[in-house]
N, C-alpha and C. Protein backbone atom coordinates (compact mmCIF):
# COMPACT_ATOMS: atom_id res chain seq x y z
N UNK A 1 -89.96 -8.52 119.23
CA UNK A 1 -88.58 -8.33 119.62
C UNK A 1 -88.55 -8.06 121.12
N UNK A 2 -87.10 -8.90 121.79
CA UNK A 2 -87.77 -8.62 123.32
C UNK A 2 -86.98 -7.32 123.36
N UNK A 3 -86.85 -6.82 124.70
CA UNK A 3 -86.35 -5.68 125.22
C UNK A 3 -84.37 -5.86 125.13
N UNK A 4 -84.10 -6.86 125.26
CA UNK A 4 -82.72 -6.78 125.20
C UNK A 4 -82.09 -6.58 123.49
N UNK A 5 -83.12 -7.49 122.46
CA UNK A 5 -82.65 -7.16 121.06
C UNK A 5 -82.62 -5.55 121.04
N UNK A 6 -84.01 -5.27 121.45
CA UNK A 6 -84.12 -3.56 120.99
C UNK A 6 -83.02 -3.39 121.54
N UNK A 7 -82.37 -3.09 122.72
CA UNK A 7 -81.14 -2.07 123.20
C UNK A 7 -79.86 -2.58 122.55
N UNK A 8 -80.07 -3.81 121.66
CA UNK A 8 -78.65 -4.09 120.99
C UNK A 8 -78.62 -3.43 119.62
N UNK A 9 -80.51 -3.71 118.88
CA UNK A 9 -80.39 -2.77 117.65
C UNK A 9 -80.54 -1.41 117.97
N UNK A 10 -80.75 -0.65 118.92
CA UNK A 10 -80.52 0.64 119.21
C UNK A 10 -79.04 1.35 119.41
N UNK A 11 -78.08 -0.32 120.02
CA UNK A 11 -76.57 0.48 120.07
C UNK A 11 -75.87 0.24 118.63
N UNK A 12 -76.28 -0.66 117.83
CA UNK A 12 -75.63 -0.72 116.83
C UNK A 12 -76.28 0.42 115.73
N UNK A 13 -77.30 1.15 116.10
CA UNK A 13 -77.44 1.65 115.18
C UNK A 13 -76.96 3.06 115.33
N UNK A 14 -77.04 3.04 116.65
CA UNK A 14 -76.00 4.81 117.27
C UNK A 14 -74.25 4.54 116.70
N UNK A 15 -74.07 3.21 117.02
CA UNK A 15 -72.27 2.81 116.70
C UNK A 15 -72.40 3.37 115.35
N UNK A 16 -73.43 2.89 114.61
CA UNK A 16 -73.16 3.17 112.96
C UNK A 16 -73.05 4.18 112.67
N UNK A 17 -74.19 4.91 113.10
CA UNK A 17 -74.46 6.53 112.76
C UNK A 17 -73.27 7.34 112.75
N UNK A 18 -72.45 6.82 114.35
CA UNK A 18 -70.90 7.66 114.96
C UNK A 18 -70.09 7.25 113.56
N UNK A 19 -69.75 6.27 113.58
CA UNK A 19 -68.70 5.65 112.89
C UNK A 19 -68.97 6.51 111.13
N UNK A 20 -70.20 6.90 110.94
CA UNK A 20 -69.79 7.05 109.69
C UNK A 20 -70.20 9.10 109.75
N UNK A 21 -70.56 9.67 111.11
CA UNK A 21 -70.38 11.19 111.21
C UNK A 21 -68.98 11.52 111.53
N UNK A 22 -68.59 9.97 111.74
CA UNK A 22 -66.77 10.61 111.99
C UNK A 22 -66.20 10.55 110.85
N UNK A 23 -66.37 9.79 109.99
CA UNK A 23 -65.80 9.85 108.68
C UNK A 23 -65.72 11.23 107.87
N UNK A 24 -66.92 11.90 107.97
CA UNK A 24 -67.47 13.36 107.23
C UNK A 24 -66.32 14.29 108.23
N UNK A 25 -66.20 13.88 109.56
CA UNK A 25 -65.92 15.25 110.45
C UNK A 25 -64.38 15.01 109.65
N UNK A 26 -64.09 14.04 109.63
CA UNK A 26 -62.06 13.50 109.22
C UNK A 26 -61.95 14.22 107.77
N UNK A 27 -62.97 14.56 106.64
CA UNK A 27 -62.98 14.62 105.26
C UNK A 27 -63.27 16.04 105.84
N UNK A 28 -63.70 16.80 106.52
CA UNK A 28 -64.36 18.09 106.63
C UNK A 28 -62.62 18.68 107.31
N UNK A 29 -62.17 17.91 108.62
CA UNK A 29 -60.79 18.25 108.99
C UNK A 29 -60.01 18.35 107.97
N UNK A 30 -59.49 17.58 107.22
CA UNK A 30 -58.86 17.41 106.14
C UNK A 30 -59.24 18.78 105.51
N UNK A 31 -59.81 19.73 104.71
CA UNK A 31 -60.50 20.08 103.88
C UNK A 31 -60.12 21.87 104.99
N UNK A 32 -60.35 21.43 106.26
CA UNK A 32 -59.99 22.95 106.74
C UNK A 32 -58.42 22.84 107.12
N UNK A 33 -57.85 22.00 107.28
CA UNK A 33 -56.48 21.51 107.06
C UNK A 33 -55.61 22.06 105.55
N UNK A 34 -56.22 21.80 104.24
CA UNK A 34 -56.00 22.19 103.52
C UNK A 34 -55.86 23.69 103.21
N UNK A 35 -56.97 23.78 103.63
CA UNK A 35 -57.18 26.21 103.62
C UNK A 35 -56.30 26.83 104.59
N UNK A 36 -55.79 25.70 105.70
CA UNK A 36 -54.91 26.43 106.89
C UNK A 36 -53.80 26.41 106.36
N UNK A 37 -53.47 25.60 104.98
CA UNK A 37 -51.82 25.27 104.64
C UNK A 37 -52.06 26.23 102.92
N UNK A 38 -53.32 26.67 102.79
CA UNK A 38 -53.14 27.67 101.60
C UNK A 38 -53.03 29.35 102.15
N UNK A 39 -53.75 29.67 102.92
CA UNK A 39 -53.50 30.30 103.69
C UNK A 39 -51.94 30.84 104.14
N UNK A 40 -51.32 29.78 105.00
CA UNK A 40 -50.19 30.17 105.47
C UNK A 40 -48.91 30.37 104.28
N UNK A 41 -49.52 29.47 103.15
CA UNK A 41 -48.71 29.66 101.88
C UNK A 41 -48.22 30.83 101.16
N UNK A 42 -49.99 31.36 101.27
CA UNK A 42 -49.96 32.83 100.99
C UNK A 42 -49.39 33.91 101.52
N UNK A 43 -49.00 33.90 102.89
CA UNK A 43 -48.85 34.25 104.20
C UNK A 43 -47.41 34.21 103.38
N UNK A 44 -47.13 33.15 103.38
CA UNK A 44 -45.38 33.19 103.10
C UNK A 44 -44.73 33.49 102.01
N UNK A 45 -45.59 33.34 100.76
CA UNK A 45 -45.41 33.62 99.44
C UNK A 45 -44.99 35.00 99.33
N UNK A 46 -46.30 35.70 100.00
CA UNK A 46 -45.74 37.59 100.25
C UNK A 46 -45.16 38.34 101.07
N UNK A 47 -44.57 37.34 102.41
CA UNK A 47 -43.73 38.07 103.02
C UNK A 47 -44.24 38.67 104.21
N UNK A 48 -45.74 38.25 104.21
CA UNK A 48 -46.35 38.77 105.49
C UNK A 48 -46.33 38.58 106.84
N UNK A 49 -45.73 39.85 107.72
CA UNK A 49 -45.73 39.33 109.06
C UNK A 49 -47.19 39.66 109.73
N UNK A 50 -47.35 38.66 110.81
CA UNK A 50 -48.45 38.25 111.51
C UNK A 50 -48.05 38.88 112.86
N UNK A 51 -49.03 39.88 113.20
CA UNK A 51 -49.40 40.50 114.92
C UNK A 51 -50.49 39.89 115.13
N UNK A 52 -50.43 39.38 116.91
CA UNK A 52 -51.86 39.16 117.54
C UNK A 52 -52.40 39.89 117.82
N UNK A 53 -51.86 40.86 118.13
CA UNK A 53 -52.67 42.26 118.53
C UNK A 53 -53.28 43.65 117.66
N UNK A 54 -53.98 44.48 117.72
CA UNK A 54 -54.23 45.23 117.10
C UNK A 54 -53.33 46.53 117.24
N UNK A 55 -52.27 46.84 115.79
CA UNK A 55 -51.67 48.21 116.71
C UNK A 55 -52.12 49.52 117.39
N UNK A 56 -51.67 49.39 118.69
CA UNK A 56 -52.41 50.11 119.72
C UNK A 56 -52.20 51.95 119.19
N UNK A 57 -51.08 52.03 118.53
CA UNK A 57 -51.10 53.59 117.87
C UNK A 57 -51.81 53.50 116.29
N UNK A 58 -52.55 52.78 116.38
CA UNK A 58 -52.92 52.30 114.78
C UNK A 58 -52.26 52.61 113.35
N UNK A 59 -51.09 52.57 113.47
CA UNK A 59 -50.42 52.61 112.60
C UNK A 59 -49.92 51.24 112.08
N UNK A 60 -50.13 51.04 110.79
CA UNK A 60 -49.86 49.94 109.86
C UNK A 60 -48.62 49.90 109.41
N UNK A 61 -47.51 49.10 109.76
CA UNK A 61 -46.52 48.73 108.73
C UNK A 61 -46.62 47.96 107.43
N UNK A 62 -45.96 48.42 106.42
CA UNK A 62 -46.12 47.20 105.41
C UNK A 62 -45.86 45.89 105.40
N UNK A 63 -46.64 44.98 104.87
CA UNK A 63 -46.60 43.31 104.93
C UNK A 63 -46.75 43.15 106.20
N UNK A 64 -47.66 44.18 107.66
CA UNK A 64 -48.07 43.32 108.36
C UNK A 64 -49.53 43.26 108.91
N UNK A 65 -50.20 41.90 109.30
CA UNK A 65 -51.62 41.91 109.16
C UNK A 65 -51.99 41.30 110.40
N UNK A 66 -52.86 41.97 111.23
CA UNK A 66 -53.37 41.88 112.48
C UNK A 66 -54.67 40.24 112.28
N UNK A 67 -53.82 39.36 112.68
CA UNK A 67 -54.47 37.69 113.23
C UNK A 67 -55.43 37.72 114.13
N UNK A 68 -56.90 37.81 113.85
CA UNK A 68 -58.00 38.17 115.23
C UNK A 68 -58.54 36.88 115.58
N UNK A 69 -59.08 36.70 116.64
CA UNK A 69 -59.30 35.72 117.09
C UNK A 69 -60.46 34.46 116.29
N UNK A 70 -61.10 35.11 115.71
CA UNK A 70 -61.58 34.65 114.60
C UNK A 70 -60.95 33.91 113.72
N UNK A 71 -59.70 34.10 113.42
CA UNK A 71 -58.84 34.17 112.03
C UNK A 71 -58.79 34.57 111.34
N UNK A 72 -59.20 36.01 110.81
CA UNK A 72 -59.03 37.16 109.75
C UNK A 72 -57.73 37.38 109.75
N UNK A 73 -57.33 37.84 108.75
CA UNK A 73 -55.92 38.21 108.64
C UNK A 73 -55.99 39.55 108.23
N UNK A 74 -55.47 40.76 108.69
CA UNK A 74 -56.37 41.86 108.26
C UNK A 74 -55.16 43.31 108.54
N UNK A 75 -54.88 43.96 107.06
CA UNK A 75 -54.06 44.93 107.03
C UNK A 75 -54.73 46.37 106.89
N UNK A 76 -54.93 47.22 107.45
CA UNK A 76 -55.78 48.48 107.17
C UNK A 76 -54.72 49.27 106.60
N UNK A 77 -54.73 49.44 105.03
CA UNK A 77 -54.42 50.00 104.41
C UNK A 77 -54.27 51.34 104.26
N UNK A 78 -55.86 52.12 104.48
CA UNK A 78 -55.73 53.73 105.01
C UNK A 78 -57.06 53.83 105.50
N UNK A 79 -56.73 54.33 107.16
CA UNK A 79 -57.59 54.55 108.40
C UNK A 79 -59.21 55.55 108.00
N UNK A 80 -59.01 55.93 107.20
CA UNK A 80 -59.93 56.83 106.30
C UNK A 80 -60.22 57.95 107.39
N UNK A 81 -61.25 58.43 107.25
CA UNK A 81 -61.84 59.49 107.78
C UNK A 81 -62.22 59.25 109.81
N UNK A 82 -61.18 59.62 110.17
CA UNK A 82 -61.34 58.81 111.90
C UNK A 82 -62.29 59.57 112.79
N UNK A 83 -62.18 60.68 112.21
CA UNK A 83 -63.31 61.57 112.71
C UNK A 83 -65.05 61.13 112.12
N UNK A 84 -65.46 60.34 111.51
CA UNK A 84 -66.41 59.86 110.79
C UNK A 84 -66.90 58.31 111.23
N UNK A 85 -66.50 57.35 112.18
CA UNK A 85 -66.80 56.59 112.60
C UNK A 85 -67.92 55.90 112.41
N UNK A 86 -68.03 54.40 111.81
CA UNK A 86 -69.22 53.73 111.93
C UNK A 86 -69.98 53.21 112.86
N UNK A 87 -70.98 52.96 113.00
CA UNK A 87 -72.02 52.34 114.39
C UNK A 87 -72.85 51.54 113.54
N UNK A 88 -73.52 50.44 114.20
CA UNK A 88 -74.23 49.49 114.01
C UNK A 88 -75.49 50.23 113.57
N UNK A 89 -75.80 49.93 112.58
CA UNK A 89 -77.27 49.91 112.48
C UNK A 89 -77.03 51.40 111.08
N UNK A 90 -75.89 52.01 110.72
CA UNK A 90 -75.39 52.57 110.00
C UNK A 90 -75.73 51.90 108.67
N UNK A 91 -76.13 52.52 107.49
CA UNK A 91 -75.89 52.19 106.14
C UNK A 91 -74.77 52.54 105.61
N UNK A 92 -73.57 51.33 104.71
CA UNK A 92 -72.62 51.87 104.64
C UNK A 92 -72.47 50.95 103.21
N UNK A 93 -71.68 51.66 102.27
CA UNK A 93 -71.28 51.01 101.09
C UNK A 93 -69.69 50.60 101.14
N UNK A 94 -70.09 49.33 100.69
CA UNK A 94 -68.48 48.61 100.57
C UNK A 94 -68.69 47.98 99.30
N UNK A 95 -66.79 48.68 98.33
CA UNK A 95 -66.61 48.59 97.55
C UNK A 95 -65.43 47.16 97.57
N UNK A 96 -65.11 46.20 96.87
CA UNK A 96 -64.30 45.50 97.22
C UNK A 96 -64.25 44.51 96.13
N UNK A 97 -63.11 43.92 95.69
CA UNK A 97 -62.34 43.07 95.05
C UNK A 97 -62.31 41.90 96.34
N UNK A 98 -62.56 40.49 95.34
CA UNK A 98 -62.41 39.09 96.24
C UNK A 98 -61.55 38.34 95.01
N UNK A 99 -60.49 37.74 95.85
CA UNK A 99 -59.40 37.10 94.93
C UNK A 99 -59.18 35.46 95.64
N UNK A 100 -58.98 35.06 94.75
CA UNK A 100 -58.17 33.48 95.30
C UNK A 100 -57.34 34.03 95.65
N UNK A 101 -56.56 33.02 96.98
CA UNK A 101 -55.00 33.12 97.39
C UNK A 101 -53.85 32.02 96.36
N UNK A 102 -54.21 31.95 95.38
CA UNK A 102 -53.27 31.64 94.25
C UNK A 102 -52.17 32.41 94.14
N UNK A 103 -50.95 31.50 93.58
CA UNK A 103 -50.02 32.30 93.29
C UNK A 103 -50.37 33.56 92.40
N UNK A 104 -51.04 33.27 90.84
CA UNK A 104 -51.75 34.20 90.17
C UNK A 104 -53.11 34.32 90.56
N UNK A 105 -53.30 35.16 91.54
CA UNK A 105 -54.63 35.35 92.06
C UNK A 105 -55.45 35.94 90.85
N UNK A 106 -57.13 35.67 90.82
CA UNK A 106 -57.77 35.84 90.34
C UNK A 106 -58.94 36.49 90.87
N UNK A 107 -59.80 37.31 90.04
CA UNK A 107 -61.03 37.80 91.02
C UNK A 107 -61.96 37.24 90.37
N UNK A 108 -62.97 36.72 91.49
CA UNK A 108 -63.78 35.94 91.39
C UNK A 108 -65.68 37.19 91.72
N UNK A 109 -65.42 38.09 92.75
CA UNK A 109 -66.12 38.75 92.30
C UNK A 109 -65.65 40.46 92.69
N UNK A 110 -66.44 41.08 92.16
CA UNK A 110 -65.90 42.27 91.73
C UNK A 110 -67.16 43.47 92.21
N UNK A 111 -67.00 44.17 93.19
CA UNK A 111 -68.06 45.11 94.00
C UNK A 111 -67.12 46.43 93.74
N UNK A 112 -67.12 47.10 93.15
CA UNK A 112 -65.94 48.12 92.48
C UNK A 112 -66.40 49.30 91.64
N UNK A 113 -67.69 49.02 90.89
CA UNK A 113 -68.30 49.52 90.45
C UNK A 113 -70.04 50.35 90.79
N UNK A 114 -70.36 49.41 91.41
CA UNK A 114 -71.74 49.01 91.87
C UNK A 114 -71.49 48.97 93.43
N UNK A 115 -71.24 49.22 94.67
CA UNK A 115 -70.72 48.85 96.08
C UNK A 115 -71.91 48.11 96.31
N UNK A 116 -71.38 47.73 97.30
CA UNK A 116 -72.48 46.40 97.95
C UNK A 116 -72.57 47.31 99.28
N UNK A 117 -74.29 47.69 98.97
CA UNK A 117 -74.91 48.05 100.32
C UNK A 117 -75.11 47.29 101.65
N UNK A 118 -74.53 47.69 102.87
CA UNK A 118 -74.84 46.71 104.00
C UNK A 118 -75.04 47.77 105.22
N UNK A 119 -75.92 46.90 106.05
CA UNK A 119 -76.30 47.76 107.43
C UNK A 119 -75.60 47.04 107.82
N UNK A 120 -74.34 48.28 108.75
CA UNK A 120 -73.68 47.59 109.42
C UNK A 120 -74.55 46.62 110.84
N UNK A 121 -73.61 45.62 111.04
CA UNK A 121 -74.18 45.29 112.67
C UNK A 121 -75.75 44.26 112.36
N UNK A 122 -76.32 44.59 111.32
CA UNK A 122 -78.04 44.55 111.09
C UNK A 122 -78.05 43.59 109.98
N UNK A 123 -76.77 43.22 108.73
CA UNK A 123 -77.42 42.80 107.24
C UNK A 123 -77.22 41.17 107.03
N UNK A 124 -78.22 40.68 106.69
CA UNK A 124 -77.90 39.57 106.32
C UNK A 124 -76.85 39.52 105.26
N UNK A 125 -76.84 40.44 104.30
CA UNK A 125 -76.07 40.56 103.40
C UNK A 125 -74.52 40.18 102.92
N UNK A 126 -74.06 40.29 104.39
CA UNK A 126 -72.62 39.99 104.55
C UNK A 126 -72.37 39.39 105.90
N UNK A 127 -70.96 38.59 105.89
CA UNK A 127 -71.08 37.12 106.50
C UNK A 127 -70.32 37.84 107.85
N UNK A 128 -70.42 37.11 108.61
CA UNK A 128 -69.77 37.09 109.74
C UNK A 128 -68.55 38.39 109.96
N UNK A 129 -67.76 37.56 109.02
CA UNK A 129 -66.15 37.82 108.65
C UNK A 129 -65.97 38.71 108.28
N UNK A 130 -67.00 39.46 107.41
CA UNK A 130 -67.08 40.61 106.68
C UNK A 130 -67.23 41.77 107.66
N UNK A 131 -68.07 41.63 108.43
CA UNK A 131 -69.32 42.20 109.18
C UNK A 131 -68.21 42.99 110.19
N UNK A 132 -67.09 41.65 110.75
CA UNK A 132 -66.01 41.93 111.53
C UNK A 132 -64.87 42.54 111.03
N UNK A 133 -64.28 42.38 109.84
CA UNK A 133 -63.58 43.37 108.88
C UNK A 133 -63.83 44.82 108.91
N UNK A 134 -65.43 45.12 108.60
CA UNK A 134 -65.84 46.12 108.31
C UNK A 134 -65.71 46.92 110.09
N UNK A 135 -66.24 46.05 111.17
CA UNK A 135 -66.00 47.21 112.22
C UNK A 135 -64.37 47.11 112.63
N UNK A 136 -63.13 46.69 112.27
CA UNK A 136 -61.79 46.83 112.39
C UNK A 136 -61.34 47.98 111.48
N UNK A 137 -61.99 48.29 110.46
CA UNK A 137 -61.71 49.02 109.49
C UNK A 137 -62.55 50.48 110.11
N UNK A 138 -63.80 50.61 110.66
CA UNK A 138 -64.58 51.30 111.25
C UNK A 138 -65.03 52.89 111.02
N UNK A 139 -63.78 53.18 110.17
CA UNK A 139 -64.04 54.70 109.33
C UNK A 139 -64.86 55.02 108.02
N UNK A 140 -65.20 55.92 107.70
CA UNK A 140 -65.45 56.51 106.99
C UNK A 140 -64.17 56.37 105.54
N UNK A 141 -64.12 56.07 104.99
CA UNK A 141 -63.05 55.92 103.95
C UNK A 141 -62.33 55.07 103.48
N UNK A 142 -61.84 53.86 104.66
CA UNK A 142 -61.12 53.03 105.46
C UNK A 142 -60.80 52.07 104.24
N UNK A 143 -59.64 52.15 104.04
CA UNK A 143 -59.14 50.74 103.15
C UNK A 143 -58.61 49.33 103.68
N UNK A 144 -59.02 48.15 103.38
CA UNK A 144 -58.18 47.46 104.22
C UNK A 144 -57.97 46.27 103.19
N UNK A 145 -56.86 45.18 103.45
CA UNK A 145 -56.67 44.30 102.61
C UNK A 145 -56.68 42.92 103.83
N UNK A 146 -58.20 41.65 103.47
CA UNK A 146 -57.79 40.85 104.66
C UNK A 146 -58.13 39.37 103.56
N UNK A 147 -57.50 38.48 104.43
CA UNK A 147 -57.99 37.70 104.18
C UNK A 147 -59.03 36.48 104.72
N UNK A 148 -59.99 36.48 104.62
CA UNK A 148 -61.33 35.43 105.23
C UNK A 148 -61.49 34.17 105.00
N UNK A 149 -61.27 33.26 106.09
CA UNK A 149 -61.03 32.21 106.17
C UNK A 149 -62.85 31.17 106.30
N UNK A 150 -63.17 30.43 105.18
CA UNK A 150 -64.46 30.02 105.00
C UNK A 150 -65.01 30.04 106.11
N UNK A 151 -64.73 29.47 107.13
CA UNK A 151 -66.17 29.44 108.42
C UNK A 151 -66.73 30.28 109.27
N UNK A 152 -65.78 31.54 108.70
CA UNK A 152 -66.96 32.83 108.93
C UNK A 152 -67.05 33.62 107.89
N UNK A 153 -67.40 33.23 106.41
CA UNK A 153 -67.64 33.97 105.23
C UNK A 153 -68.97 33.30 104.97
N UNK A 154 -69.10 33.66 104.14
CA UNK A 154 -70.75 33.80 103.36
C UNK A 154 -70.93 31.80 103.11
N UNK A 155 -72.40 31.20 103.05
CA UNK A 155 -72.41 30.04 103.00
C UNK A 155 -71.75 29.24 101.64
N UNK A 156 -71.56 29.70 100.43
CA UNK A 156 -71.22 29.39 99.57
C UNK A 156 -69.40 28.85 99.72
N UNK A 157 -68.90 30.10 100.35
CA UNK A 157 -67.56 29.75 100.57
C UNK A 157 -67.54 28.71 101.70
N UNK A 158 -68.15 28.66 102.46
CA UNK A 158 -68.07 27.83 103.94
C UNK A 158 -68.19 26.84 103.47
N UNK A 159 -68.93 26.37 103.08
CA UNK A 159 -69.41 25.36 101.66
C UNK A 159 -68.05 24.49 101.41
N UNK A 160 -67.59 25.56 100.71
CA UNK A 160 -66.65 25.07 99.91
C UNK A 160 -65.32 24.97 100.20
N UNK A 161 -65.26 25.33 101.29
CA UNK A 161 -64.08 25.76 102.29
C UNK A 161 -62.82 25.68 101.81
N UNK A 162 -63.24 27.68 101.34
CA UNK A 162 -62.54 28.27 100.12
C UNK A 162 -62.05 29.25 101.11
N UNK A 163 -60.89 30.22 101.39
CA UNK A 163 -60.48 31.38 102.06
C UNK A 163 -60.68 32.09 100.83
N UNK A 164 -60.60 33.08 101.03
CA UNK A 164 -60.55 34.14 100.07
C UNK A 164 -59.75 36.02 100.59
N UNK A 165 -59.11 36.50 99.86
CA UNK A 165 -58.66 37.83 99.71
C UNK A 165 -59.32 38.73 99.43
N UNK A 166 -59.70 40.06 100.32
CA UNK A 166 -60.71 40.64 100.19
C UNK A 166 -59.68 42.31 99.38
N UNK A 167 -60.29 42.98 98.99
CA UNK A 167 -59.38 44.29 99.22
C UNK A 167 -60.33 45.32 98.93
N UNK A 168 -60.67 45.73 100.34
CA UNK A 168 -62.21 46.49 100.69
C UNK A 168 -61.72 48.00 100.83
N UNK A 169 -62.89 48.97 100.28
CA UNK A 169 -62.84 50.07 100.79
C UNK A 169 -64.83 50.41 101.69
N UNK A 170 -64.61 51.46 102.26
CA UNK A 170 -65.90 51.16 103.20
C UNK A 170 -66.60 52.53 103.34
N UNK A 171 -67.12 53.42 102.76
CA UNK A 171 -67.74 54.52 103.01
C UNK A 171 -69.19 54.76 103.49
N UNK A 172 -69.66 55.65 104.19
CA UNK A 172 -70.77 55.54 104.72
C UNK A 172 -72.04 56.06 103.47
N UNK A 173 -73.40 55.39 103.70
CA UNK A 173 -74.12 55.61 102.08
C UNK A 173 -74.41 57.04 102.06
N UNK A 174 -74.69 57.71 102.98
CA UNK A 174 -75.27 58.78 102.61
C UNK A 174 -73.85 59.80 102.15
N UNK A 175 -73.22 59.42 101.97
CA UNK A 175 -71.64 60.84 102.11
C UNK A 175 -71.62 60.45 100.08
């Protein structure tokens, strides 16, 4: 083969490759397209208003949930113990309910009984989203209700690019 075939079967085979990683990226858009319109469904179904900011007197109104740059959607329910503060590298148990954003939501898993041990800051254990929940929530006690949008949750959901409803409480292990 001379030198000019090679650089023609070399561009047709990069054209191909593009042409069909764009197809996956359009089915993958689509697919986070979908969770952005279940999401906002949910969003609207319950009446929830959306702040960009975090309230600066940290006081929570009802039905409204602090939008982080991430995309958490995230209501702190009760500030818990503020004098008790978490830090990285802390062992802390989180108790928590995970629901579809269905009209009749369902729980899919259930940490309520048993808490799910995690070092903060340190655990593989919990995803991104979580990790960031847990230091917004940052107390000792701290209730919060958010919702996690797959591409910073655990690989299974990312996967499946599933959001999910969390409704966490967060105490430190040794207390």
């Amino acid at each position: 083969m001379n030198n000019i075939a090679k650089i023609i079967t070399a561009l047709a085979a990069v054209a191909f490759s593009l042409a069909f990683s764009s197809c996956g990226n359009s089915d993958y858009e689509k697919l986070l397209d979908a969770e952005s319109a279940q999401i906002n469904a949910y969003i609207n179904r319950n009446g929830i208003k959306v702040i960009s900011s975090y309230p600066a007197d940290s006081v929570w109104q009802d039905g409204v949930y602090y939008k982080t740059k991430s995309g958490i959607y995230i209501h702190v329910d009760d500030l818990g113990d503020t004098s008790d503060t978490i830090v990285p590298n802390m062992k802390i148990q989180a108790s928590y309910l995970k629901k579809t954003l269905d009209v009749d939501p369902e729980v899919v898993v259930e940490y309520t009984k048993s808490p799910h041990e995690i070092v903060y800051g340190a655990s593989s254990d919990a995803s991104t989203g979580m990790l960031e929940a847990i230091g917004i929530m940052r107390n000792h006690g701290a209730k919060a209700t958010f919702i996690l949008p797959s591409r910073i949750a655990n690989s299974v959901d990312m996967n499946a690019v599933t959001p999910y409803l969390y409704e966490m409480t967060i105490k430190l292990a040794n207390k």
